[in-house]
C-alpha atoms as a PDB file:
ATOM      1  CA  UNK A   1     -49.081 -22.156  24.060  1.00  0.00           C
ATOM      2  CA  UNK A   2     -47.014 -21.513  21.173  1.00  0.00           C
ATOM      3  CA  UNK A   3     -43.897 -23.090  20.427  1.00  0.00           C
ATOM      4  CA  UNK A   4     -41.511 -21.392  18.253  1.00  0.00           C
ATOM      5  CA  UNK A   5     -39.230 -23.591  16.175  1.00  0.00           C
ATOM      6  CA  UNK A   6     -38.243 -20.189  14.016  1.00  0.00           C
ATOM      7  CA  UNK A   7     -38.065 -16.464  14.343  1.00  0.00           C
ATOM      8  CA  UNK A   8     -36.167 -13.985  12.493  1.00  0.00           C
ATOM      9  CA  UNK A   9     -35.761 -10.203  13.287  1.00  0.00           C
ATOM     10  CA  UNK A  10     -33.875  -7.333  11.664  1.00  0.00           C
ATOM     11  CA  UNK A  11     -31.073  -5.310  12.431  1.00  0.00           C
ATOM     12  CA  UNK A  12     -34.177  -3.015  13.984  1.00  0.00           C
ATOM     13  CA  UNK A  13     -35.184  -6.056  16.117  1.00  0.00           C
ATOM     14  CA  UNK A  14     -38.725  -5.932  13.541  1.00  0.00           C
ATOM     15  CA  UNK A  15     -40.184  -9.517  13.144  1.00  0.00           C
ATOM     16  CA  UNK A  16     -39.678 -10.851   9.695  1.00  0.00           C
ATOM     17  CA  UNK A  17     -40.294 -14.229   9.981  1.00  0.00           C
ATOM     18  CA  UNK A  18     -41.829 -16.602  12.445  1.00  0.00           C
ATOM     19  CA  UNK A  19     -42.755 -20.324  12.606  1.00  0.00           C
ATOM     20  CA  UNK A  20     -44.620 -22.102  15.432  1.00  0.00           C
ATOM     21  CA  UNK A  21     -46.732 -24.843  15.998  1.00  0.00           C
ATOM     22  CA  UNK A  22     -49.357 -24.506  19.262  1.00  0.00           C
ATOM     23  CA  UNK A  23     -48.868 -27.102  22.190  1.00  0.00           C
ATOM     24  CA  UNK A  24     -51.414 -28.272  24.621  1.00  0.00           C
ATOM     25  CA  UNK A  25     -49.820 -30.611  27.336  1.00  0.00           C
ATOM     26  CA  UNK A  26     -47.637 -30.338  30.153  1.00  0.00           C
ATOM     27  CA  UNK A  27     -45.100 -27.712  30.111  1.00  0.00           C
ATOM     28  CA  UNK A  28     -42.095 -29.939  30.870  1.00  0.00           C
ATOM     29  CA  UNK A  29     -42.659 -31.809  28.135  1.00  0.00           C
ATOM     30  CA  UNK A  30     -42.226 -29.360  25.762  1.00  0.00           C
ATOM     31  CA  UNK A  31     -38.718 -28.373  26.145  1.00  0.00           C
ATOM     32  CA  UNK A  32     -35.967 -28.416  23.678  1.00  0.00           C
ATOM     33  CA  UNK A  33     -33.953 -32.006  23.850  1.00  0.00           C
ATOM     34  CA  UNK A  34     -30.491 -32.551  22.644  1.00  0.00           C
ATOM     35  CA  UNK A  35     -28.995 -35.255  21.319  1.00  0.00           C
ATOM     36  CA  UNK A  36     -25.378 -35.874  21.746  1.00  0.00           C
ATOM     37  CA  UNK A  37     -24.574 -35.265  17.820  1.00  0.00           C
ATOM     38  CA  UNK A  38     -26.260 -31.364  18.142  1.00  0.00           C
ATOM     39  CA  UNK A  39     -23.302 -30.569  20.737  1.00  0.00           C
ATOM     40  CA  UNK A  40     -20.458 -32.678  18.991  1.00  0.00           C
ATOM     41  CA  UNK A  41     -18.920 -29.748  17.423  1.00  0.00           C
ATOM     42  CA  UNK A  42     -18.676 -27.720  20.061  1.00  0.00           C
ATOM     43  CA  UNK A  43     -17.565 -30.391  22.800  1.00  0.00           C
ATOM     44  CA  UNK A  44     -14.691 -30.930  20.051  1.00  0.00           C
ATOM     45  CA  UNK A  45     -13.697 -27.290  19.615  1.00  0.00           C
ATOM     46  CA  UNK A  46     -13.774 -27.168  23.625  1.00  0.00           C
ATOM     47  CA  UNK A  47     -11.027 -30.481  23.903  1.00  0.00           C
ATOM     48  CA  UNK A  48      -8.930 -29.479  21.282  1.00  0.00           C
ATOM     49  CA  UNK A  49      -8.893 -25.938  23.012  1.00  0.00           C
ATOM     50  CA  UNK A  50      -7.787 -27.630  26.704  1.00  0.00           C
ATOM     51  CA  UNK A  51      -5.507 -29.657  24.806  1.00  0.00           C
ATOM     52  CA  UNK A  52      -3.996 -26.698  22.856  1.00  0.00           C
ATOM     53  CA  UNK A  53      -3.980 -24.601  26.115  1.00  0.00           C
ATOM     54  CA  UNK A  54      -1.583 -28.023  28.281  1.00  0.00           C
ATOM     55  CA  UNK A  55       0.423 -28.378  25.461  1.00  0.00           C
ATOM     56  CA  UNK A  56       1.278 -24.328  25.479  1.00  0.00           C
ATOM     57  CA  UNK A  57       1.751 -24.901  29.542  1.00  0.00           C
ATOM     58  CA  UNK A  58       3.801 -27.964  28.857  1.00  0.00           C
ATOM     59  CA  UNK A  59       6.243 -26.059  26.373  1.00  0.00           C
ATOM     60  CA  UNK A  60       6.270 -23.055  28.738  1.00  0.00           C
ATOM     61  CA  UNK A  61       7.182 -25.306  31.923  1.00  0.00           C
ATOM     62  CA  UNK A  62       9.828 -27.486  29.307  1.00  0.00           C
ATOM     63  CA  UNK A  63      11.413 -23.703  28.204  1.00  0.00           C
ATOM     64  CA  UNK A  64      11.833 -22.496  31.874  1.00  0.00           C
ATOM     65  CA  UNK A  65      13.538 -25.259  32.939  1.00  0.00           C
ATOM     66  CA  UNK A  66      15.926 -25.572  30.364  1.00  0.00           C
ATOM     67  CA  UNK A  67      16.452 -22.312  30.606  1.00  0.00           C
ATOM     68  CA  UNK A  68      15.530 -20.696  26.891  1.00  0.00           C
ATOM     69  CA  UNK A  69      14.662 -16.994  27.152  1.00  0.00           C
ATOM     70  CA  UNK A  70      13.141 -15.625  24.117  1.00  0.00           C
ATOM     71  CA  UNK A  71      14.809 -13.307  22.494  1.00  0.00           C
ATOM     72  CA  UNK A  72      13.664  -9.237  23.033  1.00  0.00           C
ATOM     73  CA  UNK A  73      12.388  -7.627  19.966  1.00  0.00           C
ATOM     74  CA  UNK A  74      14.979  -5.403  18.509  1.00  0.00           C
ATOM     75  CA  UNK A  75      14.609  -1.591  18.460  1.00  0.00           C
ATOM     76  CA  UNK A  76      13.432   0.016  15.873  1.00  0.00           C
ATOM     77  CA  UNK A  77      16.204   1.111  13.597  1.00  0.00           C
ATOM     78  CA  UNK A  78      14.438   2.830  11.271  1.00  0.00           C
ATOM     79  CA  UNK A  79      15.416   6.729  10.546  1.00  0.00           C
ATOM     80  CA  UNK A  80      12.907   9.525  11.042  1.00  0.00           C
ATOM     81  CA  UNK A  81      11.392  10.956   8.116  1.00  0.00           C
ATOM     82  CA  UNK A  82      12.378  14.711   9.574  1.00  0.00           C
ATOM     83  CA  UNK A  83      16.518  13.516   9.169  1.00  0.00           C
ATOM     84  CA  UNK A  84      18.072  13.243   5.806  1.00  0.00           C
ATOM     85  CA  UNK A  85      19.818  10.296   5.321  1.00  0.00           C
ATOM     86  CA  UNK A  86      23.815  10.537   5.272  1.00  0.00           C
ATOM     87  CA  UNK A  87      26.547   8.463   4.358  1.00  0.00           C
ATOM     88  CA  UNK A  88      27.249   8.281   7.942  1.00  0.00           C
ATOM     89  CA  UNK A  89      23.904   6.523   8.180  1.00  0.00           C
ATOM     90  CA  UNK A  90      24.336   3.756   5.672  1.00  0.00           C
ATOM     91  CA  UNK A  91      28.189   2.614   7.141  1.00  0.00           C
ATOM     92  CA  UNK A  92      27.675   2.639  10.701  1.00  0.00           C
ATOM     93  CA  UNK A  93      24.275   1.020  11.569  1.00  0.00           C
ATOM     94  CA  UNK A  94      24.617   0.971  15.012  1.00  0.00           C
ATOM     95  CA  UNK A  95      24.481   4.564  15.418  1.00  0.00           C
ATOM     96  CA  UNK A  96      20.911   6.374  16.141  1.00  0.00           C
END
């Protein structure tokens, strides 16, 4: 049985590169074992992420109760390209 500890493929899924080393034994044996450093990084992205994710639910809970509404987002002011721009325009900025 061959057991692969490399392969490489294309974009065309073509075999460039392969490396393997043939096994005779039982086939549970021959599984892939990790140690507890090969999944540190991502057990660490995954707890900062919960963390990151109560703290958000904390601040959202916290912003409710108080009360705090964020703000709407303005309209856009801006004039249309089509309109030429009067003196009307630049004095009175709330009209559209």
């Amino acid at each position: 049985m061959k057991i692969y500890t490399k392969i490489l493929f294309d974009k065309n899924n073509k075999l460039i590169e392969q490396e393997y080393y043939n096994y005779f034994g039982p086939i549970s044996n021959c599984g892939i074992h990790y140690t507890y450093g090969a999944n540190k990084g991502s057990k660490l992205m995954e707890k900062k992420a919960k963390r990151e994710r109560k703290l958000a639910e904390k601040r959202a809970k916290k912003q409710a109760k108080s009360g705090f509404v964020k703000e709407k987002k303005e309209e856009d002011k801006t004039i249309p390209l089509d309109q030429v721009i009067t003196l009307d325009h630049l004095t009175n900025p709330d009209k559209k």
